[in-house]
Protein backbone atom coordinates (compact mmCIF):
# COMPACT_ATOMS: atom_id res chain seq x y z
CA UNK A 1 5.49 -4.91 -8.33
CA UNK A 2 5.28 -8.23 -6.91
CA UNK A 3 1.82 -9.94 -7.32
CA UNK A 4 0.26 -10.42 -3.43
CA UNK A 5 -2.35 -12.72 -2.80
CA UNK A 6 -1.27 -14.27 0.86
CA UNK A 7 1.17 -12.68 3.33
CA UNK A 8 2.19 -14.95 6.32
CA UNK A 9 4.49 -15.62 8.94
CA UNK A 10 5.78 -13.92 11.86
CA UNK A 11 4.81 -10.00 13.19
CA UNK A 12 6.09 -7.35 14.61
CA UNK A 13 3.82 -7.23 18.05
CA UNK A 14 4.28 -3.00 18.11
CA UNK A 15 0.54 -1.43 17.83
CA UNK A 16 2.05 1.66 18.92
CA UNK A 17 -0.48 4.36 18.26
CA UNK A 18 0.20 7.69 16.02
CA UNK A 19 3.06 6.70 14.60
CA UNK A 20 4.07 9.75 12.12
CA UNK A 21 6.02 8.99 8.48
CA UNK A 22 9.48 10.68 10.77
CA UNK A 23 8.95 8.04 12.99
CA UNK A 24 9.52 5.26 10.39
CA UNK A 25 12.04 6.85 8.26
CA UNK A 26 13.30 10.34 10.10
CA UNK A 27 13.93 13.42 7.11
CA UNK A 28 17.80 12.69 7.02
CA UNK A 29 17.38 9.61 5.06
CA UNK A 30 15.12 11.41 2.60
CA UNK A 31 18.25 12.87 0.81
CA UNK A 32 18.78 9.65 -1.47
CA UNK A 33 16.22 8.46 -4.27
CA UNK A 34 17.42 4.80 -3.85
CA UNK A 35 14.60 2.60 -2.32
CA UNK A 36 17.68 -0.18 -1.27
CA UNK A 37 19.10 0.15 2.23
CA UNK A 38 16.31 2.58 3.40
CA UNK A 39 15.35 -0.61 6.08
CA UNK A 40 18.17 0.31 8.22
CA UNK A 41 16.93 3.57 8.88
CA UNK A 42 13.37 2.32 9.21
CA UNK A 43 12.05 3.16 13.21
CA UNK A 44 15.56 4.71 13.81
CA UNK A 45 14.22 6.13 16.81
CA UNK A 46 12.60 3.23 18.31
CA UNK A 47 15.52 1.38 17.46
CA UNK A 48 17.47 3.23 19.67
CA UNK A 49 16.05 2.32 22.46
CA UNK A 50 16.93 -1.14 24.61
CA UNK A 51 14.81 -4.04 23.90
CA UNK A 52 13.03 -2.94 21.01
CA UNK A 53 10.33 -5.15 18.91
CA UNK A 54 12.27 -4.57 15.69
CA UNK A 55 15.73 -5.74 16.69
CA UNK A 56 14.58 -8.65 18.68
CA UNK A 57 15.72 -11.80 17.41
CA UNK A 58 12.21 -13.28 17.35
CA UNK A 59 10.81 -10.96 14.64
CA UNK A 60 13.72 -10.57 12.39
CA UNK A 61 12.84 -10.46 9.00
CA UNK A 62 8.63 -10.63 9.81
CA UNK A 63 6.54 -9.69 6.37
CA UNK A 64 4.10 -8.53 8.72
CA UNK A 65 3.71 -5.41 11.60
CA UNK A 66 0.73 -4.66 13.74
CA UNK A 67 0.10 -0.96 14.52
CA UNK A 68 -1.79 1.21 16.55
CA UNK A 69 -4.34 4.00 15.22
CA UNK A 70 -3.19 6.89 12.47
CA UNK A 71 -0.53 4.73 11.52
CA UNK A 72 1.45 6.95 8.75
CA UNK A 73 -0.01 9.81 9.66
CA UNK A 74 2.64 13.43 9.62
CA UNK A 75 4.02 14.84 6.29
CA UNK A 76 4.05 12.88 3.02
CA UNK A 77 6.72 10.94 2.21
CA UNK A 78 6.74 7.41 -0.34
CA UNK A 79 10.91 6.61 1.65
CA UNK A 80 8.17 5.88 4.29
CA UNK A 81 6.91 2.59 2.20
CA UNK A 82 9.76 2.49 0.79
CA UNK A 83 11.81 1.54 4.35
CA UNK A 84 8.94 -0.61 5.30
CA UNK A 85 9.65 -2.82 2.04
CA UNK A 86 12.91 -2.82 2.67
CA UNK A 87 12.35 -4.12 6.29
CA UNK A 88 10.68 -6.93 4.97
CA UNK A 89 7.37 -5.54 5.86
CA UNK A 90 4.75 -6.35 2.96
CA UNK A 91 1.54 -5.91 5.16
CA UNK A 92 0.47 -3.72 8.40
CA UNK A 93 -2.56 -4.13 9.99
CA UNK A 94 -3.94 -0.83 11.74
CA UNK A 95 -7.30 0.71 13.02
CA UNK A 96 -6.80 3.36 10.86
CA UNK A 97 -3.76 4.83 8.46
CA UNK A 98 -3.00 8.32 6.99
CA UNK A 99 -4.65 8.17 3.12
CA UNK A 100 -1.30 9.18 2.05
CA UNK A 101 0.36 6.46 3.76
CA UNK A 102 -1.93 3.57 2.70
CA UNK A 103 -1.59 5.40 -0.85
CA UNK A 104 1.84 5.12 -1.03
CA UNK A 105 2.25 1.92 0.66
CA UNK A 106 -0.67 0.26 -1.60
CA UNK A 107 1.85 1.80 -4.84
CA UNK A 108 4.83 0.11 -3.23
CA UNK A 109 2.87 -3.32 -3.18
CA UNK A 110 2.13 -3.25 0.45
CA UNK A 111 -1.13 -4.44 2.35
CA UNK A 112 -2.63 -2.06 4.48
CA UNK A 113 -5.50 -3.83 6.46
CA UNK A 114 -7.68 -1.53 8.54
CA UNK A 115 -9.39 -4.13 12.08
CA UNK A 116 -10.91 -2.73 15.32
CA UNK A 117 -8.79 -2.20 18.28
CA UNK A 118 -9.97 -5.23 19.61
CA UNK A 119 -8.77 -7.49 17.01
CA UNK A 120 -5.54 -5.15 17.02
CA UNK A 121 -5.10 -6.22 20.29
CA UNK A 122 -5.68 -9.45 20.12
CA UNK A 123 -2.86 -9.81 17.06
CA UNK A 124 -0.39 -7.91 19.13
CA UNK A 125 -0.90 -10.77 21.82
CA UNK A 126 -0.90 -13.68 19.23
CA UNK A 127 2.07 -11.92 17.36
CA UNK A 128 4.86 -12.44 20.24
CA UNK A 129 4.55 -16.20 20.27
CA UNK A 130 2.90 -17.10 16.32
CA UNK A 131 2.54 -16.36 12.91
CA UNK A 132 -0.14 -14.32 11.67
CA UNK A 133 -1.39 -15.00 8.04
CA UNK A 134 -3.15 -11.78 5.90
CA UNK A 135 -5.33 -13.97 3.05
CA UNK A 136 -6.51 -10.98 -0.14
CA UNK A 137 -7.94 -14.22 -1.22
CA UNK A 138 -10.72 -14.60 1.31
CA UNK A 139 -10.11 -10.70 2.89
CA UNK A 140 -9.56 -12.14 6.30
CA UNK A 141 -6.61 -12.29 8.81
CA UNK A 142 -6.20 -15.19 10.62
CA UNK A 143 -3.76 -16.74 13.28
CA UNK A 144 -2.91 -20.77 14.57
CA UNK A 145 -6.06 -20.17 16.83
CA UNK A 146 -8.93 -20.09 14.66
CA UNK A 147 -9.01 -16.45 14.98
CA UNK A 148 -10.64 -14.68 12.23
CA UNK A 149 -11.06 -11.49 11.40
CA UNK A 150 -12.32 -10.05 8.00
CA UNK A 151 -11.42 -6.72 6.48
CA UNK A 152 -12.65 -4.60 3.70
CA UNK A 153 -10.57 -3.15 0.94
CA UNK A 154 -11.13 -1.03 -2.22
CA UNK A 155 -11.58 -3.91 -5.07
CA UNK A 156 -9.55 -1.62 -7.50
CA UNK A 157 -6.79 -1.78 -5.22
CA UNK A 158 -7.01 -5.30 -4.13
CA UNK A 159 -7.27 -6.62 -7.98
CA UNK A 160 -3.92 -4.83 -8.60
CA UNK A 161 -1.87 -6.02 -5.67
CA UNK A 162 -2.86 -9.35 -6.37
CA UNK A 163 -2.14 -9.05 -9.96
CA UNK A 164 1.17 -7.24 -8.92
CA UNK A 165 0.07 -3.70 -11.09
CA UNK A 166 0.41 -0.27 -9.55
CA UNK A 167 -2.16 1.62 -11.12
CA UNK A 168 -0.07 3.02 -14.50
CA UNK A 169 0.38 -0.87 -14.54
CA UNK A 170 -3.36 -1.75 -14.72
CA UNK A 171 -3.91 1.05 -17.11
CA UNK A 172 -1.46 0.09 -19.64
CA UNK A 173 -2.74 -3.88 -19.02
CA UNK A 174 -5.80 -1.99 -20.99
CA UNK A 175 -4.41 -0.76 -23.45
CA UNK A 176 -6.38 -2.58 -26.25
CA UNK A 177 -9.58 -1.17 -25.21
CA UNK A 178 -7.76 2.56 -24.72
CA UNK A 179 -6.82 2.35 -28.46
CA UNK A 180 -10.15 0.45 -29.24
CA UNK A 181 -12.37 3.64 -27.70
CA UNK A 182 -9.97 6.20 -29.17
CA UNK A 183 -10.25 4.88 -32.82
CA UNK A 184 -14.03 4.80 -32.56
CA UNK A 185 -13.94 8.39 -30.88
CA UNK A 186 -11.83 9.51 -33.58
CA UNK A 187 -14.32 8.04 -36.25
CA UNK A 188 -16.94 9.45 -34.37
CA UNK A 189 -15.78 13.23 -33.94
CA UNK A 190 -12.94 13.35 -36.41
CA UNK A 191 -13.02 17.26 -36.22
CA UNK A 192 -11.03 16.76 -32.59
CA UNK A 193 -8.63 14.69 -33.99
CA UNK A 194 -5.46 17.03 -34.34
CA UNK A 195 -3.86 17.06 -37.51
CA UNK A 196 -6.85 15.65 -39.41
CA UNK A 197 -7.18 18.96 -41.14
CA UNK A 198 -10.49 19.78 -39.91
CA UNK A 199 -9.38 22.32 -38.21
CA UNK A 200 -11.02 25.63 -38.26
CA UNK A 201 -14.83 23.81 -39.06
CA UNK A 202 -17.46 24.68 -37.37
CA UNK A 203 -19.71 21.97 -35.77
CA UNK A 204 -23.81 23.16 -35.91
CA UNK A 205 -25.97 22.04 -33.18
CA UNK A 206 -27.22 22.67 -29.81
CA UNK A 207 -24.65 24.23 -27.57
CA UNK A 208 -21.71 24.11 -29.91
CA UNK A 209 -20.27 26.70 -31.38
């Protein structure tokens, strides 16, 4: 996973509101385990349809999309981060998402940034002319018009998408202290140690038997 500490440049001006994990990648491209080529299937639908944001010329290839509310919401489905990557699409910024979407879009390395409807719509109007820059640095999203708004996000997931670790990632980048607490644990209570040949010993004391 890439490490993400500033995403900026155009957006996709949608903010479309209850946009289901069908919507961005429908079930028949959910036969392949590839995560390459899924883009062109992303928003099939909405594709379809004359004059849509996502094959206009003026957003092609933008790292960022601006949603409506219960963005990702519908059945679970990772093909639906997985399209977004492949889009181009490494940050959307939403009133709200499904947890399962903004879990497996945060695995995939994409920013999920949760801003009132008001600043939604103000984005969506920025979006069809400017860029539109999402900072993990300083939490805020900002645009070429001194627009700022500031987000939250959960610091766990934050310090591993700007470190670029998912979280087996971050666990094995502690792996010295893992084998650090298991020797001392070990040395500490060597009858759970399997193999140690304590086995069968009883331990005295309160509440063990």
């Amino acid at each position: 996973m890439e490490p993400v500490r500033q995403v900026s440049g155009r957006a996709y001006p949608w903010g479309a509101k209850n946009i289901d994990t069908d919507i961005i990648i429908p079930a028949h491209w959910l036969k392949t385990t590839t995560r390459e080529g899924l883009g062109k299937g992303a928003f099939e639908s909405v594709r379809a349809q004359p004059d849509n944001v996502f094959d206009d010329s003026r957003y092609s290839g933008a790292p960022v999309l601006v949603a409506g509310d219960n963005f990702g919401c519908g059945s679970s489905r990772e093909h639906a981060a997985w399209a977004l990557a492949d889009l181009g699409i490494k940050a959307v910024i939403a009133p709200s998402f499904s947890d399962i979407f903004s879990g497996n879009a945060f695995k995939n390395g994409i920013v999920t940034v949760v801003l009132p409807q008001d600043a939604i719509d103000r984005l969506v109007e920025v979006a069809r002319t400017d860029e539109i820059t999402v900072d993990l640095e300083t939490m805020s999203v900002t645009t070429p018009f001194q627009d700022r708004f500031v987000f939250d996000m959960d610091p766990f997931r934050r310090d591993c998408l700007m470190q670029g670790l998912d979280e087996i990632g971050m666990t094995l980048a502690k792996d010295t202290e893992i084998s650090k607490y298991e020797s001392g644990v070990a040395a500490s209570r060597p009858w759970i140690t399997v193999g140690a040949g304590h086995e069968g010993v009883v331990v005295e004391g309160t509440g063990r038997t």
